[in-house]
N, C-alpha and C. Protein backbone atom coordinates (compact mmCIF):
# COMPACT_ATOMS: atom_id res chain seq x y z
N UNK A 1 -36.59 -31.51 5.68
CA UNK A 1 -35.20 -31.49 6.09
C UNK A 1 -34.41 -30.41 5.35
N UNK A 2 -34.64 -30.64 4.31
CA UNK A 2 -33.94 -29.09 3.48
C UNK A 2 -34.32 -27.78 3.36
N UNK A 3 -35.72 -27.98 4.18
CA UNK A 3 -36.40 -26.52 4.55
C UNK A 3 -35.40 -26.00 5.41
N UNK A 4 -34.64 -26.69 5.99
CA UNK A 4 -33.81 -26.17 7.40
C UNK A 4 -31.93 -25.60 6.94
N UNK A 5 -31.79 -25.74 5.67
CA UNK A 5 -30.30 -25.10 4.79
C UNK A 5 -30.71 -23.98 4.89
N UNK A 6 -29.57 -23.16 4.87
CA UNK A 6 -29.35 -21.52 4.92
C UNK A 6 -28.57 -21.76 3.79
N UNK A 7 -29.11 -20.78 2.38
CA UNK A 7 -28.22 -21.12 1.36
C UNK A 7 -27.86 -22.49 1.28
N UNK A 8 -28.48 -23.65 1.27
CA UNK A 8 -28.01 -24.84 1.10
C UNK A 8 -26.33 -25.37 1.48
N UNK A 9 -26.71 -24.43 3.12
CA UNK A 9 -25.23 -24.43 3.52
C UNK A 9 -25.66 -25.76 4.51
N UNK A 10 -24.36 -26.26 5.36
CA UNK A 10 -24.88 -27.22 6.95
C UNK A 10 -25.03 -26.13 7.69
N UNK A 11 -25.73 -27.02 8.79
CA UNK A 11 -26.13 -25.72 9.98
C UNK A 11 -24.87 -24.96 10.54
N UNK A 12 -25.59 -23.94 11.15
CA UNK A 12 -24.29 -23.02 11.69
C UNK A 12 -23.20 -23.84 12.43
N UNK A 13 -22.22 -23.25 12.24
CA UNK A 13 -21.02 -23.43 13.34
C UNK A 13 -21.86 -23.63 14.90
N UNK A 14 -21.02 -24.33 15.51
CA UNK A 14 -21.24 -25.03 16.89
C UNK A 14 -22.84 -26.17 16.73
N UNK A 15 -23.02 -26.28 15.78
CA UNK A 15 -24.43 -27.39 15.53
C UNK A 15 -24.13 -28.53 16.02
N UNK A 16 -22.68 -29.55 15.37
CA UNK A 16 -22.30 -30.54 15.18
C UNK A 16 -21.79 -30.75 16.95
N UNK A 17 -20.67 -29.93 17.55
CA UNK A 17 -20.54 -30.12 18.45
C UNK A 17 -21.71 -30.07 19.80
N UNK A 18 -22.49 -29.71 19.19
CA UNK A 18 -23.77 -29.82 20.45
C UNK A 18 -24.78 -30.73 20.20
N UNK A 19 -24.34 -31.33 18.78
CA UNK A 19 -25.34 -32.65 18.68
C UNK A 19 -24.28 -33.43 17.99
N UNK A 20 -23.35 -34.45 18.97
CA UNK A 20 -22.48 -34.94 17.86
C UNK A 20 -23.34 -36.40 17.45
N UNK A 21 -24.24 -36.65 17.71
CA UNK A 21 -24.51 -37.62 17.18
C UNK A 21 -25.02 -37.70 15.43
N UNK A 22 -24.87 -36.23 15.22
CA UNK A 22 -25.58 -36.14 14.08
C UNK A 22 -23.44 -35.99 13.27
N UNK A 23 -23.35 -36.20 11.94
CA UNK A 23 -22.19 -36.33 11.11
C UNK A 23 -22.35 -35.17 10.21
N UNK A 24 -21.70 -34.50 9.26
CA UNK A 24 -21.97 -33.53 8.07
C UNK A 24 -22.30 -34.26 7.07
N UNK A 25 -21.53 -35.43 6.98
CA UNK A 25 -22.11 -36.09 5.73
C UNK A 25 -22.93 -36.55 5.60
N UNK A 26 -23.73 -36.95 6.76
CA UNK A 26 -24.95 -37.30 6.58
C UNK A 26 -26.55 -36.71 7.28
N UNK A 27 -26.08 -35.75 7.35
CA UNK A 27 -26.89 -34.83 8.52
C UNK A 27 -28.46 -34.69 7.32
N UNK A 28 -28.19 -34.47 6.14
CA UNK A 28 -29.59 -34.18 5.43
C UNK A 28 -29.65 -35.97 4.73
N UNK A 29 -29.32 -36.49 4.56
CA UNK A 29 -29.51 -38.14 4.25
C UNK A 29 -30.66 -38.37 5.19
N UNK A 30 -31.77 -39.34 4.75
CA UNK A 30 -32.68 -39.88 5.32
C UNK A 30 -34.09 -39.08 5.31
N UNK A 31 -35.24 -39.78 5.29
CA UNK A 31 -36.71 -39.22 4.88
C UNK A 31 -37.44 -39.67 6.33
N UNK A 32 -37.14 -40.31 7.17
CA UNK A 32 -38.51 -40.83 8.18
C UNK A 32 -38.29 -40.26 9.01
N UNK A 33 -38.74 -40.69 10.68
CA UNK A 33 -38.84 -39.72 11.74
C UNK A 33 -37.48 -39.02 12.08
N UNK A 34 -36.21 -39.99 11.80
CA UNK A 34 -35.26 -39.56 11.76
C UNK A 34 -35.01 -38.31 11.58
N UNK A 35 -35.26 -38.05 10.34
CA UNK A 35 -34.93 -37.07 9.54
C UNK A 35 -36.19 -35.25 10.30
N UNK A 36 -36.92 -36.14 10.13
CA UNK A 36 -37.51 -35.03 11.16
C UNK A 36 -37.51 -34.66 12.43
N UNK A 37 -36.70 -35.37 13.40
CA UNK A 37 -35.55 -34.91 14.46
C UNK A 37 -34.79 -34.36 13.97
N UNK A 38 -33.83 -34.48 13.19
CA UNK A 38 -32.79 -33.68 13.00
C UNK A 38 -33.33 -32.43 12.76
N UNK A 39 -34.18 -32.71 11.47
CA UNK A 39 -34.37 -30.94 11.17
C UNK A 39 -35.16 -29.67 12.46
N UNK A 40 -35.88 -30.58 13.26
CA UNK A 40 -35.79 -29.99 14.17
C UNK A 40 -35.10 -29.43 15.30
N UNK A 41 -33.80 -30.55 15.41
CA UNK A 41 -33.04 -30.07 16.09
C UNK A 41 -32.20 -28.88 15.47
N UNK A 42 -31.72 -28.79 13.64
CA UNK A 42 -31.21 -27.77 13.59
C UNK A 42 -31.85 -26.28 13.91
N UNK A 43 -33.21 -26.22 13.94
CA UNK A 43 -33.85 -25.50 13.92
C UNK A 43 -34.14 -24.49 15.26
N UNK A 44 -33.91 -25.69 16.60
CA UNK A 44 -34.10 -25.42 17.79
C UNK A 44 -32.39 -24.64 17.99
N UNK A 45 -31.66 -25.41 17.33
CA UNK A 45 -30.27 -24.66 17.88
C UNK A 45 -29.52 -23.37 16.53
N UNK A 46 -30.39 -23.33 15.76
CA UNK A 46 -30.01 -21.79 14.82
C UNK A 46 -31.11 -20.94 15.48
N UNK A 47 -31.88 -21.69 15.85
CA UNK A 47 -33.33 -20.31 16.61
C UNK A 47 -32.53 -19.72 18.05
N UNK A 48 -32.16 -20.50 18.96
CA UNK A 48 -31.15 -20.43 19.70
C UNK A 48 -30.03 -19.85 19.87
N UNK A 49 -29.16 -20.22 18.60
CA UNK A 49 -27.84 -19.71 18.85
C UNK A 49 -27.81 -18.64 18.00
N UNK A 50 -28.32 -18.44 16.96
CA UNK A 50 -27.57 -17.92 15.36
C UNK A 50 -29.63 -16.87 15.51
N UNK A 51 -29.87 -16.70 16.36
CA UNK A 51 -31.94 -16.03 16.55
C UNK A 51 -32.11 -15.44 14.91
N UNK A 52 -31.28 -14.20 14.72
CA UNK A 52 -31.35 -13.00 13.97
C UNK A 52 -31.00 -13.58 12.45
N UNK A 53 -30.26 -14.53 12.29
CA UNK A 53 -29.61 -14.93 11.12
C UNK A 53 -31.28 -16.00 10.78
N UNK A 54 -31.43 -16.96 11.60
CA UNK A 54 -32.33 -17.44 11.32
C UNK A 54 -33.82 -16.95 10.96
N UNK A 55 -33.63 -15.90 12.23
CA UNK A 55 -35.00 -14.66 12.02
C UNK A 55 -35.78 -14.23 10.40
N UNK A 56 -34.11 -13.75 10.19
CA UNK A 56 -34.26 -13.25 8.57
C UNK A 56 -34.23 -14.68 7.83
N UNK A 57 -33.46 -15.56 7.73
CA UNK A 57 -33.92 -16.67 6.71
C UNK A 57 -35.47 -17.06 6.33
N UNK A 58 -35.79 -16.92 7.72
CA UNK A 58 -37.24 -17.79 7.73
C UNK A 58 -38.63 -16.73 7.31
N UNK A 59 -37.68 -15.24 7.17
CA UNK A 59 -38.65 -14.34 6.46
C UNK A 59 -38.47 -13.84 5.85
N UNK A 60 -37.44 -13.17 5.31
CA UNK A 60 -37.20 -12.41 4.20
C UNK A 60 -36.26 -13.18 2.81
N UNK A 61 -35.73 -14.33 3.50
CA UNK A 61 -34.58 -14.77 3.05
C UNK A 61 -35.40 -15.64 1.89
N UNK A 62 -36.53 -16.77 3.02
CA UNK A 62 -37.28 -17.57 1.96
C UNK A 62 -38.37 -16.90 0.98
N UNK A 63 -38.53 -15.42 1.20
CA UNK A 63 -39.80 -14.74 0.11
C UNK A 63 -38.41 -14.42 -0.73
N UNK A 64 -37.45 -13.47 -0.74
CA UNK A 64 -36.42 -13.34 -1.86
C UNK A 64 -36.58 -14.71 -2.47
N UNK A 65 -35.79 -16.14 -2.32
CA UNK A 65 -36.26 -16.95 -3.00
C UNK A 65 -37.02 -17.46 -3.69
N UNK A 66 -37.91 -17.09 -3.05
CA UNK A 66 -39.55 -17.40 -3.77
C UNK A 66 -39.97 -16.48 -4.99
N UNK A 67 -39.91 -15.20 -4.29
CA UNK A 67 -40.14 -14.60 -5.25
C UNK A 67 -39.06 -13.62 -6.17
N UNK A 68 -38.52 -13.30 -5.66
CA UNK A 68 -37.05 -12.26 -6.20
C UNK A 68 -36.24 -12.74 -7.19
N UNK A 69 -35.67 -14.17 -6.86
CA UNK A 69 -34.62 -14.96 -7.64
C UNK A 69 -35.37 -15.54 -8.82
N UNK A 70 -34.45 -15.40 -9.71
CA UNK A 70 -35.48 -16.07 -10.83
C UNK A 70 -35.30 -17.61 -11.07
N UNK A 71 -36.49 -18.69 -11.69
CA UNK A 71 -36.02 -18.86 -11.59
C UNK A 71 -35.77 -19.91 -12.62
N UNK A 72 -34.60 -19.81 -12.68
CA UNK A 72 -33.57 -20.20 -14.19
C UNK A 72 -32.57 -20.51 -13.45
N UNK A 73 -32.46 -22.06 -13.63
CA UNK A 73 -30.87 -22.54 -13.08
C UNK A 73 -30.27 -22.64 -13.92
N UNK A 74 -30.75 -23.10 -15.61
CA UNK A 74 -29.52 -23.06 -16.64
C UNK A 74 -29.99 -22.27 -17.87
N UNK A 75 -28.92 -21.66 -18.28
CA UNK A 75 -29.27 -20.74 -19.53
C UNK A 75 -29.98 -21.67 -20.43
N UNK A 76 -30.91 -20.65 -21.63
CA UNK A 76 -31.63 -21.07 -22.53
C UNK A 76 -31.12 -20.45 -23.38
N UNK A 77 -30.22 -20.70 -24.57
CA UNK A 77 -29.58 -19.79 -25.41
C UNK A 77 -30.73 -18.96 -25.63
N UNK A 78 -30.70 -18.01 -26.41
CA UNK A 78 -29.37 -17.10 -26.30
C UNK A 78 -29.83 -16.24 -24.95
N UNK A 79 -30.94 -16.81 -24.02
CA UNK A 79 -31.01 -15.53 -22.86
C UNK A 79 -30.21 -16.07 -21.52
N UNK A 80 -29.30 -15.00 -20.97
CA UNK A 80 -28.29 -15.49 -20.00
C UNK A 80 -28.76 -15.03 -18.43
N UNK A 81 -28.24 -15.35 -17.41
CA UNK A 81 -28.90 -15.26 -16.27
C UNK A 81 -29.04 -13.93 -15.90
N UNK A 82 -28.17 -13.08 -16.30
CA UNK A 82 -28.26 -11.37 -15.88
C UNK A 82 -29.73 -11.31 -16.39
N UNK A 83 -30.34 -11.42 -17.41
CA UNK A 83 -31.65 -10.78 -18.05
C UNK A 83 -32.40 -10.79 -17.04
N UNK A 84 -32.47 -12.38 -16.81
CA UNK A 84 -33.95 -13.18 -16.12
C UNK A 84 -33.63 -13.14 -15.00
N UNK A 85 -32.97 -12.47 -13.96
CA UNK A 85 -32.44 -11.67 -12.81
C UNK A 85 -33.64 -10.05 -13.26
N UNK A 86 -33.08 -9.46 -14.02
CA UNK A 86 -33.47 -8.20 -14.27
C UNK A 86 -35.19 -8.56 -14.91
N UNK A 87 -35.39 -9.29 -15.58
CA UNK A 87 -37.13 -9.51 -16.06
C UNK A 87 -37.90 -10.46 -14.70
N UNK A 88 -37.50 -10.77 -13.58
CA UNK A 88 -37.90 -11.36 -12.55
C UNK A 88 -38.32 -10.22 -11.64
N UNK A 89 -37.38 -9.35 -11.25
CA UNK A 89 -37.47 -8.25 -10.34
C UNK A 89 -38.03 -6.98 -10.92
N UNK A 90 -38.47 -6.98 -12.37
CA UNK A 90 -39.55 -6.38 -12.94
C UNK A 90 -40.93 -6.65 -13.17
N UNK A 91 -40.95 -7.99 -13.04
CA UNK A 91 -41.95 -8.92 -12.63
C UNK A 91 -42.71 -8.27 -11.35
N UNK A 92 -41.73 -8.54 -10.12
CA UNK A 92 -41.96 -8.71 -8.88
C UNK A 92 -42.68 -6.79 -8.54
N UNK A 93 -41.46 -6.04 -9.41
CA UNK A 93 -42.04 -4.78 -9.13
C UNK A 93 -43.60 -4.52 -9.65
N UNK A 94 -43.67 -4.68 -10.99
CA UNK A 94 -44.87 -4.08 -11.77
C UNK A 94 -46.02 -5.37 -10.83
N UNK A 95 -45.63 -6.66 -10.11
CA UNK A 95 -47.17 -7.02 -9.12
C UNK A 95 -46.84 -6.06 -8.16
N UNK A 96 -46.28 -5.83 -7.31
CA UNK A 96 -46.44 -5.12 -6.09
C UNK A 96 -46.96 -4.00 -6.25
N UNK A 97 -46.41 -3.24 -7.63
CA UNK A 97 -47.52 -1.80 -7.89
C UNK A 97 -49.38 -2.32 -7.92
N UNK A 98 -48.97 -3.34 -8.85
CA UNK A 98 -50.39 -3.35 -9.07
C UNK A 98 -51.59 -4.13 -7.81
N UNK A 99 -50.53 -4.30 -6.68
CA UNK A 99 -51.12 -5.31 -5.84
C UNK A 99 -51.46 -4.34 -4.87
N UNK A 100 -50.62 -3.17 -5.04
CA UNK A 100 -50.96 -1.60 -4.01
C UNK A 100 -52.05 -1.07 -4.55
N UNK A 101 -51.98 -0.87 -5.73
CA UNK A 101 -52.93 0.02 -6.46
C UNK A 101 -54.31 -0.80 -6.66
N UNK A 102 -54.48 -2.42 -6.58
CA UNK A 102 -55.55 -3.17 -6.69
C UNK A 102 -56.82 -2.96 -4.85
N UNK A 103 -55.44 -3.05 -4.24
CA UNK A 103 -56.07 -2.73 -2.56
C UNK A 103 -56.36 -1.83 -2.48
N UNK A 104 -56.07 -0.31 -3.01
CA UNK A 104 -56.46 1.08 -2.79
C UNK A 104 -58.03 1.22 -3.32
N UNK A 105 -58.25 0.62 -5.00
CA UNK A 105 -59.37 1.09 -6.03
C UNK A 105 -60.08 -0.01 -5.70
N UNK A 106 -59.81 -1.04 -5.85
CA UNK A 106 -60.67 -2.40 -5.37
C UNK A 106 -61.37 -2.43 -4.24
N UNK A 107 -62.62 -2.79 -4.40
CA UNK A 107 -63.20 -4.03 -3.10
C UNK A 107 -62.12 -5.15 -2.65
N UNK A 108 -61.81 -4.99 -1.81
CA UNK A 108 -61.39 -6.22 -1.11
C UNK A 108 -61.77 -8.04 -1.00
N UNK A 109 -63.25 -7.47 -1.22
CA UNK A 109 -64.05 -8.91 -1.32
C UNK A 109 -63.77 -9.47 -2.66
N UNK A 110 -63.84 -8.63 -3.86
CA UNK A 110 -62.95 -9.06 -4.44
C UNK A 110 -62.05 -9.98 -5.32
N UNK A 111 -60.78 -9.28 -4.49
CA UNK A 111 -59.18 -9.71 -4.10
C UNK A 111 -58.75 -11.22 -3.40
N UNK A 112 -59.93 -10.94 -2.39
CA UNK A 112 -59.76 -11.49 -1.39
C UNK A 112 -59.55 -13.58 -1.59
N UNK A 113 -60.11 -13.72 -2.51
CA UNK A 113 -59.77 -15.41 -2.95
C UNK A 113 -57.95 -15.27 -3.35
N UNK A 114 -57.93 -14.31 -4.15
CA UNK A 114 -56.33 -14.28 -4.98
C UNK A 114 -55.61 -13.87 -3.53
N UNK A 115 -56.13 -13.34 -3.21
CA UNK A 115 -54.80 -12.72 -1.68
C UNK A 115 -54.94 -13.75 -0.57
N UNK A 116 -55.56 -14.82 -0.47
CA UNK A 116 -55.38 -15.52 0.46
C UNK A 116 -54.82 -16.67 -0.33
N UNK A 117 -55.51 -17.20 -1.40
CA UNK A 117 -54.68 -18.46 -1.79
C UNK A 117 -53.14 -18.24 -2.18
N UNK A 118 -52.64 -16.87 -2.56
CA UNK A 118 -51.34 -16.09 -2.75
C UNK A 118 -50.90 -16.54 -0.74
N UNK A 119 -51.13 -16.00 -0.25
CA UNK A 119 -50.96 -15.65 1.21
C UNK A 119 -50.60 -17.19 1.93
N UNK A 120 -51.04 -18.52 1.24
CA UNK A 120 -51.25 -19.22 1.43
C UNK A 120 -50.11 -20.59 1.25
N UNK A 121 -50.06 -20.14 -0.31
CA UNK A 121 -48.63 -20.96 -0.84
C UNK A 121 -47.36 -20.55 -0.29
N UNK A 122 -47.41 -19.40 -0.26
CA UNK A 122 -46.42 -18.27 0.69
C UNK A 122 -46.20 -18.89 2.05
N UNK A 123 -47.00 -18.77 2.94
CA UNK A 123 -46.86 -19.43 4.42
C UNK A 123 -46.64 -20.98 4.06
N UNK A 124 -47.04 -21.63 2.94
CA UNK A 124 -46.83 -23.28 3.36
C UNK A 124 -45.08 -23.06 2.26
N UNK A 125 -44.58 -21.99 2.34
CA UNK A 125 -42.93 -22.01 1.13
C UNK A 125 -42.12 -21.97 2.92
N UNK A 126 -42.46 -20.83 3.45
CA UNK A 126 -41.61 -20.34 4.36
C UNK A 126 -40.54 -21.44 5.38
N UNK A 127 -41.60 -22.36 5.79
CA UNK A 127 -40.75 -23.45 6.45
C UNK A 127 -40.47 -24.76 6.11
N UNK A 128 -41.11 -25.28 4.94
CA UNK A 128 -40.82 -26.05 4.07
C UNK A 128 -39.87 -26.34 2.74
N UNK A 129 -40.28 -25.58 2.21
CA UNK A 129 -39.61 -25.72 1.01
C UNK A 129 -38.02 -25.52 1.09
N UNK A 130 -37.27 -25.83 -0.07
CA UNK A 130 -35.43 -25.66 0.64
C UNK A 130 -35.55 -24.60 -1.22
N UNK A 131 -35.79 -25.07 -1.99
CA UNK A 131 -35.79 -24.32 -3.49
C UNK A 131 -36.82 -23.42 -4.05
N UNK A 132 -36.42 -22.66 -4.73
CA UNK A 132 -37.21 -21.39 -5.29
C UNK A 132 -37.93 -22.31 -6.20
N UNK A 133 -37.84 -23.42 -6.98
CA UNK A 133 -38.39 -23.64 -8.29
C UNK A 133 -40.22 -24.09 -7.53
N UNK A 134 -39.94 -24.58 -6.55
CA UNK A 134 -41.11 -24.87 -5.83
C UNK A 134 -42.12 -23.93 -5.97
N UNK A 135 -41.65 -22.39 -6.29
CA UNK A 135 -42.58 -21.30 -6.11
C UNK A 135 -43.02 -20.99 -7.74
N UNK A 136 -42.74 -21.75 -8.72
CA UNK A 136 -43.22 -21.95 -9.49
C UNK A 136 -44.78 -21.71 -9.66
N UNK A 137 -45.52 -22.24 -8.95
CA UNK A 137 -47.36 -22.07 -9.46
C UNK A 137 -47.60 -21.01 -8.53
N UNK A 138 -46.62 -19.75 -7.74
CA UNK A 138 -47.19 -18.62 -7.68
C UNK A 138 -47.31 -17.45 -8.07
N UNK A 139 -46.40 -17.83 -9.42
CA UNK A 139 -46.56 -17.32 -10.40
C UNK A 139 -47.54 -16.38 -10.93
N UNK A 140 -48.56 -17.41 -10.90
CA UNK A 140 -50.02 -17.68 -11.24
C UNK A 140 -50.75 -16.62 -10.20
N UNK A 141 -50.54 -16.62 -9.45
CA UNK A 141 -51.33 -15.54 -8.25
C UNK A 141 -50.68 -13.96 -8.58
N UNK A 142 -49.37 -14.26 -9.12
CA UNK A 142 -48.82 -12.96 -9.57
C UNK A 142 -49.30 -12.52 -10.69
N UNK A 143 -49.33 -12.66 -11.38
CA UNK A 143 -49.81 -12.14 -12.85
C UNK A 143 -50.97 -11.31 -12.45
N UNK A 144 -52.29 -11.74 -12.43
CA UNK A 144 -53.18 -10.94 -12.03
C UNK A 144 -53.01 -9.36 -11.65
N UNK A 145 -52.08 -9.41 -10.60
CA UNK A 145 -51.71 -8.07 -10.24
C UNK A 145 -50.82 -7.30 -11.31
N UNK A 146 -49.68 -8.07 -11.98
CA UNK A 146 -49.00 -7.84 -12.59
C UNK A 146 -49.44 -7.09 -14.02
N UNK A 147 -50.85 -8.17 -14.19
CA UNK A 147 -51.76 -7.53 -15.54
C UNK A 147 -52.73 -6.14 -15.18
N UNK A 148 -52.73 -6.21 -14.17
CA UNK A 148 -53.93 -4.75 -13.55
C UNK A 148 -52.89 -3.91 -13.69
N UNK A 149 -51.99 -3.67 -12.53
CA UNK A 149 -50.89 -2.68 -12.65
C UNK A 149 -50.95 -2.08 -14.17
N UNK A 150 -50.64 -3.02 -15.61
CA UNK A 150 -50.12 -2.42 -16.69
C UNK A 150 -51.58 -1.80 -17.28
N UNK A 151 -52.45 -2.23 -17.18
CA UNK A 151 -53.90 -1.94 -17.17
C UNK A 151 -54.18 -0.40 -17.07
N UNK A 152 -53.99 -0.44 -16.38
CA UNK A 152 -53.72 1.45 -15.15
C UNK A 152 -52.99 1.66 -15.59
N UNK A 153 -51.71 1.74 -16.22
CA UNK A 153 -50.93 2.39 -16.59
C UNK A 153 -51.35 2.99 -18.22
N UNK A 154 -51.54 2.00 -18.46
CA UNK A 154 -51.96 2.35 -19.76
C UNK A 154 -53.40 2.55 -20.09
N UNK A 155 -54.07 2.84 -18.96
CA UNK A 155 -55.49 3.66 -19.11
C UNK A 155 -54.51 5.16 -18.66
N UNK A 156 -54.09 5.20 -17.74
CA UNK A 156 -53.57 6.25 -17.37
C UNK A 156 -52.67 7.00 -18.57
N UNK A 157 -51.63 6.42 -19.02
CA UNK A 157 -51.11 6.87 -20.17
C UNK A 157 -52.21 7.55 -21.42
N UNK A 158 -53.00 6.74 -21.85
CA UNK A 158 -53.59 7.15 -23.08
C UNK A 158 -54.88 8.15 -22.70
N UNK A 159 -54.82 8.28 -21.16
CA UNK A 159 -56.25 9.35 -20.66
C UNK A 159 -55.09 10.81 -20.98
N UNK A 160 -53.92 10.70 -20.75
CA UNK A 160 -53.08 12.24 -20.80
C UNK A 160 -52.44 12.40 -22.10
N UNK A 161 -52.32 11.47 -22.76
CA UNK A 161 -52.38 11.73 -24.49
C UNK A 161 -53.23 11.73 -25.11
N UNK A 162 -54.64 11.79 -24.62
CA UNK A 162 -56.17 12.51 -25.29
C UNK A 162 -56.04 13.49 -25.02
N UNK A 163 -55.48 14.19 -23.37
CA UNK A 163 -56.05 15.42 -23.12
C UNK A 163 -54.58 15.79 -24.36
N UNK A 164 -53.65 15.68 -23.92
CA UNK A 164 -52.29 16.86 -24.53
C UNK A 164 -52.82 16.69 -26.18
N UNK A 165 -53.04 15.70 -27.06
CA UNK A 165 -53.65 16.00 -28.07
C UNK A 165 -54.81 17.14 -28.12
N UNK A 166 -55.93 17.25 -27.53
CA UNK A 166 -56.80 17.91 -27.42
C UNK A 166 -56.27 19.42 -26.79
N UNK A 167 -54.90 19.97 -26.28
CA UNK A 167 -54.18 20.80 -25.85
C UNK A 167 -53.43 21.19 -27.21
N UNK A 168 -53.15 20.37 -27.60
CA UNK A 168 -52.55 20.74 -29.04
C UNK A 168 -52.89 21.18 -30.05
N UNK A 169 -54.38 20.23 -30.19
CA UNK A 169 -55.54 21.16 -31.40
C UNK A 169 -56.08 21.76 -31.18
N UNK A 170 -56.23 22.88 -30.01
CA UNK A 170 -56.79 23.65 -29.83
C UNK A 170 -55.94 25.35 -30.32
């Protein structure tokens, strides 16, 4: 049911009037079949009415969450939310290098356990989940890449400060 909030907003404008049987105050209240009518119905009428807004929620909107936002709902002295904003999306960058650069030099076969069970938690976040903290244990699929990337970098780094040393003593 809370897979179906946009920003943990109620459904779009004109929802209520085309299903008045459903209330605001209680539109996400309730766990049984109930509840899984409704969320389908919001779903049928933001796919419907609101296509493009929903389009992007249900793909770009829920991977930002997942993966982009950090996630830290309350400060931990002394580190404040700007940081772990900025050490999240450095995170996210240094896997994606290393998740490019792992597919280029790598066998695929592999990869291929980490990129599907990654691929995996991912597709079961997209229409389920309503919170980022959920994406918690994919973490775990990130690192890997995250640790190769710096790997390469710093084989790469210390292969051109042998040669420029060896440029120098000569």
């Amino acid at each position: 049911m809370l897979g179906t909030r946009i920003d943990y907003q109620l459904p779009p404008a004109g929802f209520f009037d085309a299903y008045p049987q459903y209330d605001p105050n209680t539109i996400f209240k309730g766990w049984d079949d109930t509840a899984m009518s409704k969320g389908r119905d919001i779903l049928r009428y933001g796919f419907t009415h609101h296509f493009w807004t929903y389009a992007h929620w249900y793909t770009l909107g829920k991977l930002e969450g997942l993966y982009v936002e950090p996630y830290y709902w309350r400060p931990i002295w002394p580190i404040q939310r700007p940081l772990m904003d900025t050490l999240q999306k450095a995170l996210v960058g240094v896997t994606l290098l290393g998740l490019v650069w792992a597919l280029i030099r790598e066998r695929i076969g592999r990869l291929l356990p980490l990129l599907l069970t990654f691929a995996y938690f991912t597709a079961l976040y997209i229409p389920f989940v309503a919170f980022g903290r959920y994406g918690y244990p994919t973490i775990v699929f990130m690192l890997p890449f995250a640790a190769y990337a710096l790997v390469q970098v710093g084989q790469w780094v210390q292969g051109h400060l042998s040669v420029w040393k060896k440029e120098r003593s000569t």
